[in-house]
Protein backbone atom coordinates (compact mmCIF):
# COMPACT_ATOMS: atom_id res chain seq x y z
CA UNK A 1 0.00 0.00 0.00
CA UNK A 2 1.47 3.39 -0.99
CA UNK A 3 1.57 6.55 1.55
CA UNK A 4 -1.38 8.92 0.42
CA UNK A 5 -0.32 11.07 -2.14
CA UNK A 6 0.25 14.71 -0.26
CA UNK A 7 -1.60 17.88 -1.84
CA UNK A 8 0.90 21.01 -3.37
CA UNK A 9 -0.31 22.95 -0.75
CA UNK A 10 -0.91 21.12 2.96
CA UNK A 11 -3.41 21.69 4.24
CA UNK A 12 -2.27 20.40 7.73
CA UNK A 13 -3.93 22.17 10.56
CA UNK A 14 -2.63 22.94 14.02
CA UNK A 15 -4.43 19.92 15.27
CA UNK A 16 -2.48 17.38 12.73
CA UNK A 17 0.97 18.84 14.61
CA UNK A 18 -0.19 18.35 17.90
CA UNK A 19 -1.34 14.51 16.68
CA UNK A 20 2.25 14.23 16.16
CA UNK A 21 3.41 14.75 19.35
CA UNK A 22 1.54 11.46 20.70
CA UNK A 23 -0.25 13.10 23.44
CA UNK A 24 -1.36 9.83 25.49
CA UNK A 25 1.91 8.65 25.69
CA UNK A 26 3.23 12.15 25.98
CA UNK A 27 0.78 12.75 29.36
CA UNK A 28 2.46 9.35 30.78
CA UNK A 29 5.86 10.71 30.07
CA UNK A 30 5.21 14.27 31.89
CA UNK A 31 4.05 12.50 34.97
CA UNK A 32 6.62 9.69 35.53
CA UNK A 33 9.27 12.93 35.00
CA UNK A 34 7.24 15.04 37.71
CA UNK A 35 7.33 12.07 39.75
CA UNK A 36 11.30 11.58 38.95
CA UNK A 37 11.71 15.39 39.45
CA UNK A 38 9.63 15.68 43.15
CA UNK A 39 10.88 12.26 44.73
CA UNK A 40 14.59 13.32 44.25
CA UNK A 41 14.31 16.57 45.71
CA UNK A 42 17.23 18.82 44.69
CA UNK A 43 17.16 22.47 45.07
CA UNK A 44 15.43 23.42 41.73
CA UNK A 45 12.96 26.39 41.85
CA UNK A 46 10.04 26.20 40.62
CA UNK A 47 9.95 27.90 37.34
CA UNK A 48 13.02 25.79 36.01
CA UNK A 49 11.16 22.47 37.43
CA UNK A 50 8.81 23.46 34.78
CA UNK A 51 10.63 24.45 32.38
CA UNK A 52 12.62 20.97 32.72
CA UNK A 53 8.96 19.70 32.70
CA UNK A 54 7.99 21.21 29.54
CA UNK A 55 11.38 20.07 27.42
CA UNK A 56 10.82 16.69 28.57
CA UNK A 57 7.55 16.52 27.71
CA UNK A 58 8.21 18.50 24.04
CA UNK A 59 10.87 16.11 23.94
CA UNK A 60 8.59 13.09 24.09
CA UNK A 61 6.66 14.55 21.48
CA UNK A 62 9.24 15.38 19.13
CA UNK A 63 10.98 11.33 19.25
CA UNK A 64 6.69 10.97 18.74
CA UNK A 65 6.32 12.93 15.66
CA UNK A 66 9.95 11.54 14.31
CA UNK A 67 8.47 8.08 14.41
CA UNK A 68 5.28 8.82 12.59
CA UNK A 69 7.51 10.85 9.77
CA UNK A 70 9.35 7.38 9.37
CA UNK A 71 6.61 5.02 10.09
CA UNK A 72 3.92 6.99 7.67
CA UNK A 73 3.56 4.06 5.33
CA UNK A 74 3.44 1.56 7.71
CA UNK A 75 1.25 3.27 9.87
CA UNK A 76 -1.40 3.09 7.04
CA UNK A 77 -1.53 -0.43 7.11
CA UNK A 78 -3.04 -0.94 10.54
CA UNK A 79 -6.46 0.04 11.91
CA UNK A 80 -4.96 1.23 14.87
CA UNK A 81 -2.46 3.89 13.37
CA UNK A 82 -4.12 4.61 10.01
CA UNK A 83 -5.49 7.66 10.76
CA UNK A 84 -2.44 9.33 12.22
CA UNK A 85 -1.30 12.51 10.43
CA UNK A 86 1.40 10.95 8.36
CA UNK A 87 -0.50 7.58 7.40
CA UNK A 88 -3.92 9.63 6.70
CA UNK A 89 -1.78 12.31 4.35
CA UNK A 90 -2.92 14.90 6.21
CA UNK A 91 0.98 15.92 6.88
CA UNK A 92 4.20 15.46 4.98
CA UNK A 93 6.64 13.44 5.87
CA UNK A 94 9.14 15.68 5.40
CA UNK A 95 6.96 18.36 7.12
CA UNK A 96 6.51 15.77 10.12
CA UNK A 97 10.36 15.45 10.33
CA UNK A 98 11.07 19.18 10.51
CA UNK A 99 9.31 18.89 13.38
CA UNK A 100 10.72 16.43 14.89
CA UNK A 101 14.01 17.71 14.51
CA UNK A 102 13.22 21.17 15.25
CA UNK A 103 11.24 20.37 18.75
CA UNK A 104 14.41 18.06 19.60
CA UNK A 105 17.17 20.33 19.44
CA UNK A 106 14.58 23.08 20.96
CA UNK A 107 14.15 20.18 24.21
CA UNK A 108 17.74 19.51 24.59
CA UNK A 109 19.25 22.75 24.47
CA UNK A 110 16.81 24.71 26.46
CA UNK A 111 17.06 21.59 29.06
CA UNK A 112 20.59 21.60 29.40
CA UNK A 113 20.83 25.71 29.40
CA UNK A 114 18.16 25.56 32.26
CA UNK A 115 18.81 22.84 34.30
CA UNK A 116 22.59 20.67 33.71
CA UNK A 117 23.58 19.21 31.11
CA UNK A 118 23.13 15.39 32.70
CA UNK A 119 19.74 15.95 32.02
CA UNK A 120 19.66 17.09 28.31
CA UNK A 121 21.83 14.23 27.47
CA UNK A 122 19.76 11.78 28.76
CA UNK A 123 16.69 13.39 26.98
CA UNK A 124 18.54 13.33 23.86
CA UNK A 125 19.65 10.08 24.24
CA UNK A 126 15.90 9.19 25.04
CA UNK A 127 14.87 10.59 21.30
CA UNK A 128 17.43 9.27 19.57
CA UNK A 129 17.06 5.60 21.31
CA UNK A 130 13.31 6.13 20.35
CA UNK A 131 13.61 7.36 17.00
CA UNK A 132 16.50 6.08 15.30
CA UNK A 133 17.62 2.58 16.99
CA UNK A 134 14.17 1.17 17.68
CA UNK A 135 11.89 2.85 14.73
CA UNK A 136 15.25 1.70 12.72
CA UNK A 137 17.26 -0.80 13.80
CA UNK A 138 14.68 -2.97 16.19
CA UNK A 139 10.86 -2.77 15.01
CA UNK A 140 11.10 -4.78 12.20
CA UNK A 141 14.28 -6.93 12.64
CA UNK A 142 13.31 -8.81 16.05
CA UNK A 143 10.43 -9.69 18.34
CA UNK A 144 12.18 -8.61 21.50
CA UNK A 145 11.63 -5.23 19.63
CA UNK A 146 9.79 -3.69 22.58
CA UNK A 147 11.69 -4.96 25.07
CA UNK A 148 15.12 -3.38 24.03
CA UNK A 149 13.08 -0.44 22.86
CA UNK A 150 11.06 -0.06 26.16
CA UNK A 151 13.95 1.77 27.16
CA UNK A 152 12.92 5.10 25.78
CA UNK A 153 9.85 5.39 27.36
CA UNK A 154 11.56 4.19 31.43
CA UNK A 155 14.43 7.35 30.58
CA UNK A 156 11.45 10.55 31.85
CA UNK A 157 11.86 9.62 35.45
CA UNK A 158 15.84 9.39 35.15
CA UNK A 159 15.71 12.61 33.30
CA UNK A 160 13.22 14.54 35.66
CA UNK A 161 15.59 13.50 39.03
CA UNK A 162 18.78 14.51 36.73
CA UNK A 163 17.12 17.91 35.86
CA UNK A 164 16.35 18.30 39.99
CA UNK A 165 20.13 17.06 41.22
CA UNK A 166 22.56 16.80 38.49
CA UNK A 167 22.98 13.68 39.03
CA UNK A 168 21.22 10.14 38.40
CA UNK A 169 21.42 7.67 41.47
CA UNK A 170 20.36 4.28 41.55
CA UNK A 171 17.11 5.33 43.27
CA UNK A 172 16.58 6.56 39.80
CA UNK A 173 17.11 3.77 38.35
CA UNK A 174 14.99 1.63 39.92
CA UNK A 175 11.99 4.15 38.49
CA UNK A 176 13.15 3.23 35.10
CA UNK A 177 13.59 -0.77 35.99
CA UNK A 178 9.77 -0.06 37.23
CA UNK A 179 8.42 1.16 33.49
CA UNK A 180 11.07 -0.86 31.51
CA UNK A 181 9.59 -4.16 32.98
CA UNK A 182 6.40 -2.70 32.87
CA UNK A 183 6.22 -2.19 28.87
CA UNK A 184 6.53 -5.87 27.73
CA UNK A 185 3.45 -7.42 29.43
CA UNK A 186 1.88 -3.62 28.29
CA UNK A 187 2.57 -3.69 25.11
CA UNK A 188 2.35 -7.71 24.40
CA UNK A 189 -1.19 -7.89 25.60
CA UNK A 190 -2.08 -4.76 23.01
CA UNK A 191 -0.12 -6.86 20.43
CA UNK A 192 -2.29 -10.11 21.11
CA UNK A 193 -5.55 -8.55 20.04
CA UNK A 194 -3.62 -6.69 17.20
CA UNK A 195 -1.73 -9.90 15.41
CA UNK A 196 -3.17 -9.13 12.55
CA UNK A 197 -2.33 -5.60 12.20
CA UNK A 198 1.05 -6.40 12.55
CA UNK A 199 1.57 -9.18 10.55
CA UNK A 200 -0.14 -7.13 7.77
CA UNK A 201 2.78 -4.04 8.06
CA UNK A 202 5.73 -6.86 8.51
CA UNK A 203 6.24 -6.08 11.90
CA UNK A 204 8.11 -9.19 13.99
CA UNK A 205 6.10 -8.67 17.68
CA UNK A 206 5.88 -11.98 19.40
CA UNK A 207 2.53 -13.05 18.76
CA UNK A 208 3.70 -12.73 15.18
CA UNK A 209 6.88 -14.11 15.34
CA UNK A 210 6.46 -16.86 18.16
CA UNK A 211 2.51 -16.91 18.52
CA UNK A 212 0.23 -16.52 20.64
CA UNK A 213 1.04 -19.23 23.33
CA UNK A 214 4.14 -18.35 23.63
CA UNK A 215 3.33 -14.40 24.06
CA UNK A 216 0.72 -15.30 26.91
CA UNK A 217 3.39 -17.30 29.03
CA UNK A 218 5.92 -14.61 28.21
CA UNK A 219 3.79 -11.94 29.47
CA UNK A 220 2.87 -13.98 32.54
CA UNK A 221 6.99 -14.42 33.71
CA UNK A 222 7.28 -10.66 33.32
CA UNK A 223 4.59 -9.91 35.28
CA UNK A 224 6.35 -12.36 38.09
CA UNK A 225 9.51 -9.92 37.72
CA UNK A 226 7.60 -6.68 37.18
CA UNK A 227 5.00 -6.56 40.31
CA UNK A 228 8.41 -8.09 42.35
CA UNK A 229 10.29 -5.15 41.15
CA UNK A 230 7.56 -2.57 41.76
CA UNK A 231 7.09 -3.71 45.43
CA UNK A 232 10.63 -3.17 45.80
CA UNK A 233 10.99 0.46 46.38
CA UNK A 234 8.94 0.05 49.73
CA UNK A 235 11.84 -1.42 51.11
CA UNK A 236 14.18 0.42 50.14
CA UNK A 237 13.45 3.36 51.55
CA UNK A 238 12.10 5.18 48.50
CA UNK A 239 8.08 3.99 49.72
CA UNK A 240 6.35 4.55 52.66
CA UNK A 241 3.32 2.49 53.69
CA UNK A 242 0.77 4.12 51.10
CA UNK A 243 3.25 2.64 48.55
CA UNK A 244 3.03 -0.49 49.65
CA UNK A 245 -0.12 -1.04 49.62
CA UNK A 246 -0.91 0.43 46.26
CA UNK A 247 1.80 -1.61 44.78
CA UNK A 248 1.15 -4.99 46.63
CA UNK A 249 -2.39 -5.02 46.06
CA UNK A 250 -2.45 -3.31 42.77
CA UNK A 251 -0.06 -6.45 41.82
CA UNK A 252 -2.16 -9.01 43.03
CA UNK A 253 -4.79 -6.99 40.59
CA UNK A 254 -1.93 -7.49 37.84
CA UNK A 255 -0.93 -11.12 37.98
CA UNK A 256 -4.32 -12.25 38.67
CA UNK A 257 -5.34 -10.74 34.87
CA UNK A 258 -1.95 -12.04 33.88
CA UNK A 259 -2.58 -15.42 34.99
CA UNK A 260 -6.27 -15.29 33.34
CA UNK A 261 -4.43 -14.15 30.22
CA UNK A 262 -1.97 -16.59 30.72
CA UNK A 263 -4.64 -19.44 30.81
CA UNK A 264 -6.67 -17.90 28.09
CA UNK A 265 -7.04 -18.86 24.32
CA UNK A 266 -6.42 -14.56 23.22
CA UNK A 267 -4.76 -14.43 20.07
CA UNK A 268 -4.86 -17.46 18.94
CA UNK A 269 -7.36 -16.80 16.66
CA UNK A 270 -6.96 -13.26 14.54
CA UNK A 271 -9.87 -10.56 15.51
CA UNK A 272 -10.86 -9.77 12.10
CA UNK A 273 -13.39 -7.20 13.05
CA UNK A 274 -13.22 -3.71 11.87
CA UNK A 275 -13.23 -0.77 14.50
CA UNK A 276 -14.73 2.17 14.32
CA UNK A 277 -12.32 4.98 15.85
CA UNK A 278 -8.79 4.71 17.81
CA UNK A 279 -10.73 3.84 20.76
CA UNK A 280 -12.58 1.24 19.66
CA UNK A 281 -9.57 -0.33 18.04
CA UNK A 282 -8.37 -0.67 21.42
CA UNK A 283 -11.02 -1.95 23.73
CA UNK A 284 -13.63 -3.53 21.13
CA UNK A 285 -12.38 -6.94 20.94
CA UNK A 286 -13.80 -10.35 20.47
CA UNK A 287 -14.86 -12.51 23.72
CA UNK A 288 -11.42 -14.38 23.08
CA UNK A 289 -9.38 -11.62 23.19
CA UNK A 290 -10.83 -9.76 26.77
CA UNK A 291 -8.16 -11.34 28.91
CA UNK A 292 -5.73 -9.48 26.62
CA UNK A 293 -7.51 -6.21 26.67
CA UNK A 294 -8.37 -6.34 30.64
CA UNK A 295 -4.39 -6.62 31.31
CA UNK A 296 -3.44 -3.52 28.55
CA UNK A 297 -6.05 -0.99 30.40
CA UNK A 298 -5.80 -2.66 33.90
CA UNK A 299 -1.52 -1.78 33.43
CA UNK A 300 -2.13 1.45 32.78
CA UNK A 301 -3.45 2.37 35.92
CA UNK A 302 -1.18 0.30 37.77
CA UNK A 303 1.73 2.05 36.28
CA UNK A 304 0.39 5.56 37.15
CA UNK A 305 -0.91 4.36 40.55
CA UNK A 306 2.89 3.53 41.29
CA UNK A 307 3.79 6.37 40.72
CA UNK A 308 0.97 9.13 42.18
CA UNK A 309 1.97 7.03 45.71
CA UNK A 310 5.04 7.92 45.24
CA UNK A 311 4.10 11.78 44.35
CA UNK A 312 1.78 11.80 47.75
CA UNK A 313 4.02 10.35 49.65
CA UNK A 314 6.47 13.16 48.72
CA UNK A 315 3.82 15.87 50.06
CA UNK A 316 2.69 14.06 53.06
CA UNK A 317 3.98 12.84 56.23
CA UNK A 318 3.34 8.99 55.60
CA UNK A 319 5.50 7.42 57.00
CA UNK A 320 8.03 5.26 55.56
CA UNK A 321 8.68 1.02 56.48
């Protein structure tokens, strides 16, 4: 299938740029930094926390709107992406990677002026990881694509605490252990209930490449590492009671749907239904496939529950274990 041929004059509006930017993933990105940003402390005042705020989160959006400008045609292919600016036509690619480019220098320099420049090397690492070695190099040569990739999107709370301290501790790091073990379950049980889609645009994810059996037990092991690794911080002295219980019980939540998923039948047969609208490509599955979905919306608000404990805990008195 061929990308949409553009008009001589685009007729792009204001709305089509912002598309770019991703702003779901984009919203997840500005929190997990705040969260980064507040837990570590620092001495940071509070206009250049959100200035370091805003060129991570324009940062996000500009590795976004890079990987639309070089996934355009392949975006087209699947129901779930086709009517993103790029795959729709209703911005050039070239247009799309101006953008991209622009917004990224914009993010790093203005970050590193602001705040150090730890912090706008690690965002600019972050786009080019994003952009350039997993849009590139991973997507289409492997299935562990998202797992090596999942990097990118575990760097905002490294960044935010860099941007507050100069300086990125393991306490950091355990932050982005939290949202890189996070993203393969995530992302797998999406890809489950999307085979099809991907298979159609050549792209290796593990249901694809190793099938659906072996994607459901996957997912299940990581969530035996992941809800292990997000109790963790409440013992080691980065969690307070409120943490704990938000991440014990929310994990019980998790590996219960991960264990239903597990012992499911989703994916193995395609969902060949048509969707009306980005949300219903999502959430509008067949009866099969509800495990899947249950475990991609249910780790959502897992993910940000982990980390708004972490964000009360730094306002309030609870105390810690």
């Amino acid at each position: 299938m061929t990308e949409p041929a553009a008009p001589a004059i685009s007729t792009a509006q204001p709305e089509d740029f912002f598309q770019l930017l991703k702003p779901r993933v984009m919203s997840v990105v500005i929190f997990t930094a705040v969260v980064g940003l507040v837990v570590a402390g620092g001495e940071l005042d509070w206009l250049s926390s959100a200035i370091a705020i805003l060129c991570i989160a324009i940062g996000a959006g500009a590795a976004g709107a890079l990987n639309m400008a070089l996934e355009g045609e392949t975006d087209a292919l699947m129901r779930r992406t086709r009517g993103r600016p790029v795959a729709a036509g209703r911005v050039r690619k070239n247009d799309a990677m101006a953008f991209g480019v622009i917004l990224s220098i914009f993010s790093v320099m203005l970050l590193g002026m602001t705040t150090n420049w730890l912090a706008g090397g690690l965002l600019l690492l972050t786009i080019l990881y994003y952009a350039v070695f997993y849009t590139l190099l991973l997507k289409r040569r492997t299935p562990q694509n998202i797992v090596i990739g999942g990097a990118a999107g575990a760097f905002p709370p490294v960044i935010g605490w860099a941007a507050a301290t100069g300086s990125a501790p393991w306490q950091a790091w355990v932050l982005f252990l939290i949202i890189f073990l996070w993203t393969p379950p995530h992302s797998w049980a999406l890809a489950l209930y999307s085979a099809g889609d991907y298979a159609k645009a050549g792209i290796p994810m593990m249901p694809v490449a190793r099938g659906a059996r072996s994607t459901r037990l996957q997912i299940w092991l990581y969530s035996l590492i992941f809800v292990a690794v997000a109790v963790a911080p409440a013992f080691l002295g980065m969690g307070g009671w409120l943490y704990l219980a938000v991440s014990a019980l929310g994990g019980l939540g998790f590996l219960g749907l991960a264990f239903r998923l597990w012992r499911s039948r989703a994916g193995d047969q395609p969902d060949k239904a048509e969707a009306v609208g980005r949300e219903a490509a999502l959430y509008d599955v067949r009866a099969e496939a509800k495990p899947a979905r249950n475990l991609f919306a249910f780790s959502i608000l897992y993910l940000l529950a982990l980390f708004a404990a972490l964000l009360v805990e730094s306002f309030t008195a609870v105390p810690g274990l």
